[in-house]
Protein backbone atom coordinates (compact mmCIF):
# COMPACT_ATOMS: atom_id res chain seq x y z
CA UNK A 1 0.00 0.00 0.00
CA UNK A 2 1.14 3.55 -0.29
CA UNK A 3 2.23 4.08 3.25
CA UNK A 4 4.10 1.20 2.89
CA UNK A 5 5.95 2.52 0.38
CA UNK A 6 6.61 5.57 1.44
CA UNK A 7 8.08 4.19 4.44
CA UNK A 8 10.49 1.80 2.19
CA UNK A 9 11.51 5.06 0.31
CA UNK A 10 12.06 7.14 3.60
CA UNK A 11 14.04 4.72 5.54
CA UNK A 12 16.94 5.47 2.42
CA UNK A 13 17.07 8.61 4.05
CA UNK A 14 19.53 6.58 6.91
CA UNK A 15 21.91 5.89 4.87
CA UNK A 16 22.19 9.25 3.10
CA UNK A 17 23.68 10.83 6.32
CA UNK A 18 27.23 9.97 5.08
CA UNK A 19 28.67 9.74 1.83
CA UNK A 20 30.38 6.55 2.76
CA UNK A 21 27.27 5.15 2.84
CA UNK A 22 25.93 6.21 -0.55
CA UNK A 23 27.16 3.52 -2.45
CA UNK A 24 25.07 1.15 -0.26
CA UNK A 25 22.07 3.37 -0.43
CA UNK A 26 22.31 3.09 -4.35
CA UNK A 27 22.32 -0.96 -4.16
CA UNK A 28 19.43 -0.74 -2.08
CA UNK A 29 17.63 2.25 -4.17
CA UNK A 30 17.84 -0.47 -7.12
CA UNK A 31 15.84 -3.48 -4.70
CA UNK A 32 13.29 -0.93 -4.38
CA UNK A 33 12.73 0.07 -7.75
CA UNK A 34 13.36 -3.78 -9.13
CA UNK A 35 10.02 -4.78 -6.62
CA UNK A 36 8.04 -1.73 -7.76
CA UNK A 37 8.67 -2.45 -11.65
CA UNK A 38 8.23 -6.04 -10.86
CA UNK A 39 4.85 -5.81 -9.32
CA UNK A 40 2.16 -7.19 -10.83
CA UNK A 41 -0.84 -6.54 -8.51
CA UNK A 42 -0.57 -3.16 -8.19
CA UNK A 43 1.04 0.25 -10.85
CA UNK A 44 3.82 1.32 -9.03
CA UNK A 45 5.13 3.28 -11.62
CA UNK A 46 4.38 6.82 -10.17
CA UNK A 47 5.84 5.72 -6.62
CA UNK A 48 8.94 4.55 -8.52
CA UNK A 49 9.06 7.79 -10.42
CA UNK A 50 8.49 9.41 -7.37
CA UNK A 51 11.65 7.90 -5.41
CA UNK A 52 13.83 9.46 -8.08
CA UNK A 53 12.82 12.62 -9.10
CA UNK A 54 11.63 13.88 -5.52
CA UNK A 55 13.02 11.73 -2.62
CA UNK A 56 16.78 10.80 -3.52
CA UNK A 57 19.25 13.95 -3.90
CA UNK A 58 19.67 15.35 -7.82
CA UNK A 59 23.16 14.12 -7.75
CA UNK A 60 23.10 11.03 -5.58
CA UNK A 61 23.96 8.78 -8.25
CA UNK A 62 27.29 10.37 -9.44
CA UNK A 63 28.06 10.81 -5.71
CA UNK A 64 27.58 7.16 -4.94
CA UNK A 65 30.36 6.50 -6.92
CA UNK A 66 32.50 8.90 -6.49
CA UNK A 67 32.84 8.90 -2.66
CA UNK A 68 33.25 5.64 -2.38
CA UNK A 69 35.92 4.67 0.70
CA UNK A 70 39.55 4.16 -0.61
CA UNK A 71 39.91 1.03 1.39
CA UNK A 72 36.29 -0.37 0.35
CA UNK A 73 37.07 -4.58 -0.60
CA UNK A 74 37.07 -4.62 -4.82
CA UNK A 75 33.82 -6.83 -4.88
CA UNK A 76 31.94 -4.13 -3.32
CA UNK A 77 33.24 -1.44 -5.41
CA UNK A 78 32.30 -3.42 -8.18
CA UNK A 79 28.52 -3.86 -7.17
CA UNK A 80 28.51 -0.42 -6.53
CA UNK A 81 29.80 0.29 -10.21
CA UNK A 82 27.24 -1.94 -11.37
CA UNK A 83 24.11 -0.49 -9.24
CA UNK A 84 25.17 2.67 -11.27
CA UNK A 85 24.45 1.62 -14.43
CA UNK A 86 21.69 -0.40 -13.35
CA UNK A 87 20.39 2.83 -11.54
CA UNK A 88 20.55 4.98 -14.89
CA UNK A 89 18.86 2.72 -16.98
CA UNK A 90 15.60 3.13 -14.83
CA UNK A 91 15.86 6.44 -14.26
CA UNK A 92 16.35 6.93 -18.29
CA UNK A 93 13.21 4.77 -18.64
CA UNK A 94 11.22 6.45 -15.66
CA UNK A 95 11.87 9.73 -16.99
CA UNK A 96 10.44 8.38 -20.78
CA UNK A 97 7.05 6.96 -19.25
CA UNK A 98 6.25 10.54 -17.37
CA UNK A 99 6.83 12.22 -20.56
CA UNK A 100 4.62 9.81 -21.75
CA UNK A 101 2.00 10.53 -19.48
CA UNK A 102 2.66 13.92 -20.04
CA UNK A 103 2.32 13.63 -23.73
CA UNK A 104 -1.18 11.09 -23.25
CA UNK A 105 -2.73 14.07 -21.28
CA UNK A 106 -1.80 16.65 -24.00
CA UNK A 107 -3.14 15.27 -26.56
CA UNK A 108 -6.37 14.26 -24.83
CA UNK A 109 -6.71 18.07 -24.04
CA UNK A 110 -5.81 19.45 -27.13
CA UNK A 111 -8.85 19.63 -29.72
CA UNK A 112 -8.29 18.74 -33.68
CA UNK A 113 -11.15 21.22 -34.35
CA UNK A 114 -10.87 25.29 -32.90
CA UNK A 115 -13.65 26.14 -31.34
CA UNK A 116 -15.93 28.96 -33.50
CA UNK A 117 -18.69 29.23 -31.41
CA UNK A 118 -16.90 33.05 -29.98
CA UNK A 119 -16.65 34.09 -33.67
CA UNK A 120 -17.83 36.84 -35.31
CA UNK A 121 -21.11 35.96 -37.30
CA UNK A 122 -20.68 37.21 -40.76
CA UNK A 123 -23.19 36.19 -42.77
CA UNK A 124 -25.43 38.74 -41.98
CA UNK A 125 -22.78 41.39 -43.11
CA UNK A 126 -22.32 43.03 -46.78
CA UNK A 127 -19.66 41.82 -49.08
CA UNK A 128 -17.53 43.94 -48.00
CA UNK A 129 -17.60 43.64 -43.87
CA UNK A 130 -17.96 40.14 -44.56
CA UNK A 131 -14.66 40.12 -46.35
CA UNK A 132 -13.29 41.87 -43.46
CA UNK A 133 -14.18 39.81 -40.75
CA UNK A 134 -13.78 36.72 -42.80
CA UNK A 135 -10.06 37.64 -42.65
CA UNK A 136 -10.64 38.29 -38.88
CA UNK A 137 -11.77 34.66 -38.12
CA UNK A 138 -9.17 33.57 -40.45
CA UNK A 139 -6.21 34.85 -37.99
CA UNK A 140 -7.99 34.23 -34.99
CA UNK A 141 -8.22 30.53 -36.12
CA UNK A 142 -4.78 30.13 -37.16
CA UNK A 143 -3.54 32.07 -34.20
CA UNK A 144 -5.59 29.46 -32.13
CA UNK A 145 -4.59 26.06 -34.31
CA UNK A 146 -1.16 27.02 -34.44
CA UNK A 147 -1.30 27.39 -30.04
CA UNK A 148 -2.78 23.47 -30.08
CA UNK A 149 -0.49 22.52 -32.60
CA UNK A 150 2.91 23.91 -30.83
CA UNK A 151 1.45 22.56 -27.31
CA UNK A 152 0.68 18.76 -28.61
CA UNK A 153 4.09 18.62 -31.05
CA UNK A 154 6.05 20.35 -27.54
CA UNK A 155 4.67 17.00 -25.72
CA UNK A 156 5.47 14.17 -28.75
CA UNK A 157 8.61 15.40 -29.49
CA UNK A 158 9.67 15.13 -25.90
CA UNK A 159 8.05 12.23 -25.35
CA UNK A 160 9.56 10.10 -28.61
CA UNK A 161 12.77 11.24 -27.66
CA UNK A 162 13.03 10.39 -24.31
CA UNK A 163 11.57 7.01 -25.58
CA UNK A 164 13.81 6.57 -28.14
CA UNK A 165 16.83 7.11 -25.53
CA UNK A 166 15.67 4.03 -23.48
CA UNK A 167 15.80 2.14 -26.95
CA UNK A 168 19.08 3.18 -28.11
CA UNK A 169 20.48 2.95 -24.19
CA UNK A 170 24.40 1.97 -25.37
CA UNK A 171 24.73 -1.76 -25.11
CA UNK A 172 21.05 -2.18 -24.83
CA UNK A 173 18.29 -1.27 -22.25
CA UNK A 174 19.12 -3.15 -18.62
CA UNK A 175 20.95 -6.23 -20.94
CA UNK A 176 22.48 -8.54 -18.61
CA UNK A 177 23.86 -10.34 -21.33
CA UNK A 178 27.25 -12.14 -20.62
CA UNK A 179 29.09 -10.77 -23.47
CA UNK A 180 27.88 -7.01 -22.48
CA UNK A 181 26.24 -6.79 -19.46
CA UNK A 182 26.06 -4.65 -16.49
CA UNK A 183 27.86 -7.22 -14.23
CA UNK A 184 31.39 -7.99 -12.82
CA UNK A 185 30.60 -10.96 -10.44
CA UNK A 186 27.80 -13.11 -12.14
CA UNK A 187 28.37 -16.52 -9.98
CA UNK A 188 26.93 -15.39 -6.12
CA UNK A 189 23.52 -16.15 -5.66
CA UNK A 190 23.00 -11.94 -5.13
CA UNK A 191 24.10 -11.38 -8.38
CA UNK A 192 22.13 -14.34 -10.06
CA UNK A 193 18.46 -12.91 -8.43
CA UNK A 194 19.14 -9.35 -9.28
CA UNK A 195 20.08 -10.43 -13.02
CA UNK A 196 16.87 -12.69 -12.85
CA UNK A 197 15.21 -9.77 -11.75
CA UNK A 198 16.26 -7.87 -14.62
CA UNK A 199 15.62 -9.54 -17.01
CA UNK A 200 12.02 -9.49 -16.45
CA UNK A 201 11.47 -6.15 -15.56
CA UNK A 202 13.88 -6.02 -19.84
CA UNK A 203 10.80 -8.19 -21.11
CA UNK A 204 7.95 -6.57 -19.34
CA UNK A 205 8.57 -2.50 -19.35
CA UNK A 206 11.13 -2.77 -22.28
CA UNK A 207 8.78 -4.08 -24.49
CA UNK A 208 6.32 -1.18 -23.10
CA UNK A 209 8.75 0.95 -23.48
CA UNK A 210 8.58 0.14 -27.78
CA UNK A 211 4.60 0.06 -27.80
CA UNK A 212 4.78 3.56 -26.47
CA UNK A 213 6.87 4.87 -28.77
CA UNK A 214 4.47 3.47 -31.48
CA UNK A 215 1.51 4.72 -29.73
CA UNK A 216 3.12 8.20 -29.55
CA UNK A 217 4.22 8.07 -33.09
CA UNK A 218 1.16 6.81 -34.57
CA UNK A 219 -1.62 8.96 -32.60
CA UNK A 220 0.46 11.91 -32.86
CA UNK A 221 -0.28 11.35 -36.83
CA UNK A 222 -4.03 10.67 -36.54
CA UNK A 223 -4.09 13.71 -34.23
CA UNK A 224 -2.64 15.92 -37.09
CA UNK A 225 -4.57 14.81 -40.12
CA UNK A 226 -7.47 15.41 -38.30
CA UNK A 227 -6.61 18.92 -37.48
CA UNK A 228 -5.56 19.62 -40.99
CA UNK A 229 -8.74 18.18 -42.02
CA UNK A 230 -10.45 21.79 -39.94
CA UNK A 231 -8.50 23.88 -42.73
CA UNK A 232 -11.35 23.97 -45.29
CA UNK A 233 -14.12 25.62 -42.19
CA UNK A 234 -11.94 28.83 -42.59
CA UNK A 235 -11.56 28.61 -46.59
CA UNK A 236 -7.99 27.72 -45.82
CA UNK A 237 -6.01 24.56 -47.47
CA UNK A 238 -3.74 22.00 -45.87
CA UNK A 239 -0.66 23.52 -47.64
CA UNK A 240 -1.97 26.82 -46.15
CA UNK A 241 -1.79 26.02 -42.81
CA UNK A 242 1.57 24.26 -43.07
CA UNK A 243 3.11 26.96 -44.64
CA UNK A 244 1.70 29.34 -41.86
CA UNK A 245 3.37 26.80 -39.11
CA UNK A 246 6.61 27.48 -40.60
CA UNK A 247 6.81 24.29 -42.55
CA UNK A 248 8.57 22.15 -40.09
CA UNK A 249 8.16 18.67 -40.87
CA UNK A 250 6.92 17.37 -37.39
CA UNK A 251 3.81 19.07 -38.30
CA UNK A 252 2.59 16.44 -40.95
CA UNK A 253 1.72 13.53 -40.09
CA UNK A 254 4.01 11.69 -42.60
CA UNK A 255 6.69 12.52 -40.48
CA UNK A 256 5.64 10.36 -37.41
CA UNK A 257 4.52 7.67 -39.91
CA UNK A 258 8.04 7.41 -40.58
CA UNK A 259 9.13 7.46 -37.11
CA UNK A 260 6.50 4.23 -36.62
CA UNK A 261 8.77 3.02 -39.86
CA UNK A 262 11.89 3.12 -38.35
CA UNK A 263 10.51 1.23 -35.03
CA UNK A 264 10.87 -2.05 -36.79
CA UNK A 265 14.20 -2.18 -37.93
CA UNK A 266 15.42 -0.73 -34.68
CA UNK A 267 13.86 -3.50 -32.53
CA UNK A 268 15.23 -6.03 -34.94
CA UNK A 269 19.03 -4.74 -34.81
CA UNK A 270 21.45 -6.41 -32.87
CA UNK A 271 23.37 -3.21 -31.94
CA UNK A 272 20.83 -2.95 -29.12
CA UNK A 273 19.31 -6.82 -28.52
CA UNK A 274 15.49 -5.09 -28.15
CA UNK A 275 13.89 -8.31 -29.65
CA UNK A 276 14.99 -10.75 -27.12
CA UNK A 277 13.15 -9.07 -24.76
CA UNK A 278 10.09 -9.83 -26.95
CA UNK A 279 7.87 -13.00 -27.01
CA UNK A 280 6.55 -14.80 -29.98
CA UNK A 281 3.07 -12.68 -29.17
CA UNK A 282 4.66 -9.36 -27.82
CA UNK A 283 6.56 -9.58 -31.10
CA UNK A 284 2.96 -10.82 -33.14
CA UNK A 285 1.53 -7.87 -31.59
CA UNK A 286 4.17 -5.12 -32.38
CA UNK A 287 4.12 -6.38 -35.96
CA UNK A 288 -0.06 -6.17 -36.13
CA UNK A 289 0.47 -2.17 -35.20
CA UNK A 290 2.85 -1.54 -37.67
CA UNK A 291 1.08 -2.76 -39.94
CA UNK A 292 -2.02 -0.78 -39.48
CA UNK A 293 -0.01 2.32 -38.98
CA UNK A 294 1.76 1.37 -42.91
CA UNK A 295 -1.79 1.26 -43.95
CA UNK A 296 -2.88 4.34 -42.72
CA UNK A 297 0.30 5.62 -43.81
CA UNK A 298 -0.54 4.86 -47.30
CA UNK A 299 -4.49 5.93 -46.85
CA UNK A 300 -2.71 9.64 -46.07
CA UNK A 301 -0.11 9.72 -48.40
């Protein structure tokens, strides 16, 4: 429960007195966020998210490693080495999903269509006032579409990339791997449950971690050919409005169709392992979405 979990986040508060003791307080910072990424009964994703961003010190990692003791035993150092990579791989990945969430509740406030309902009423005007205040609503509206476009684009872009880091993380994503893992002492029975550990928290958020991106990617696109589909209400064309937002290619939605494009052959490389992480379905299932996002792709082009 949450009082319980506060409580397992404030008693890491002992052993940030001393500096000598950070290194500890990182190894046990990483068996808290291991059980709250593991758990399956409850989220635990904003408590997790939580821990780093508000409870532990900006710079605790760094300093867990750098004041170690001088006459610390070499195993420990090592551990301590290796709860610091295994520390910034979460916090890389905890820091994508919140600007995911971030991004999920901008677009869901953000309308495709700008509302006219304040607008001047011009059919009851000559030709000529009606011209006028034609041009009026015209500005008003692209003052107000641009606003919703520069607000939901601010949120995807942030959100892919800090996505995309988590995928690209050098030598793969929490990879445990023998050949280029995280680990200097893989035979004690420590080492063996945190890699266990690991390795399921890879196949459970990492493959999240790729769905989101796609999610981003592709609703960002349906978001924006709906809104240029609102161009012809103010006798305005697509290219009109595209030209007025400067003609930066995030704003089409070609250009997150090709961000869902390049999903693929990222999870398949080897540079970063994603696709072991995957199961026959997870893998069945990433390659349905794709699909329907190529055929959309092709619907808009």
């Amino acid at each position: 429960n949450e009082s319980l979990d506060a409580v397992k986040c404030n008693s890491l508060e002992w052993l940030l007195q001393y500096e000598e003791h950070f290194g500890d307080a990182l190894i046990c910072t990483n068996i808290l966020l291991r059980d709250f990424l593991l758990n399956e009964d409850e989220d635990k994703m904003d408590v997790a998210m939580d821990l780093i961003n508000h409870i532990l010190p900006e710079d605790f990692v760094d300093r867990a490693v750098q004041t170690l003791p001088e006459d610390m035993e070499q195993d420990h150092v090592s551990r301590v080495n290796d709860a610091h990579s295994e520390y910034l791989a979460y916090k890389k990945y905890l820091n994508a999903y919140g600007s995911f969430q971030i991004w999920k509740e901008v677009l869901k406030g953000t309308p495709t269509l700008v509302d006219r309902s304040e607008f001047v009423d011009t059919s009851t005007l000559n030709a000529i006032e009606g011209g006028i205040a034609d041009q009026a609503v015209r500005r008003t509206w692209l003052k107000e579409k641009k606003q919703c476009f520069e607000k939901c684009l601010t949120a995807a872009i942030s959100a892919r990339g800090a996505l995309h880091k988590v995928l690209t993380h050098p030598g793969g994503w929490l990879c445990t791997d023998d050949d280029e893992g995280i680990s200097s002492h893989p035979g004690d029975d420590e080492e063996l449950t945190r890699r266990a550990e690991m390795n399921k928290i890879r196949s459970r958020h990492l493959v999240l971690a790729v769905n989101l991106y796609h999610l981003v990617c592709s609703e960002t696109a349906s978001w924006i050919s709906q809104s240029l589909d609102d161009t012809g209400s103010v006798g305005l064309s697509r290219d009109d409005l595209l030209s007025y937002l400067n003609g930066d290619a995030s704003n089409t939605e070609m250009f997150w169709y090709e961000q869902c494009d390049e999903l693929l052959p990222l999870v398949a490389s080897d540079t970063f392992g994603i696709f072991r992480a995957f199961s026959p379905l997870d893998l069945k299932d990433l390659l349905s979405k794709i699909g329907e996002t190529a055929v959309a792709e092709l619907m808009n082009g």
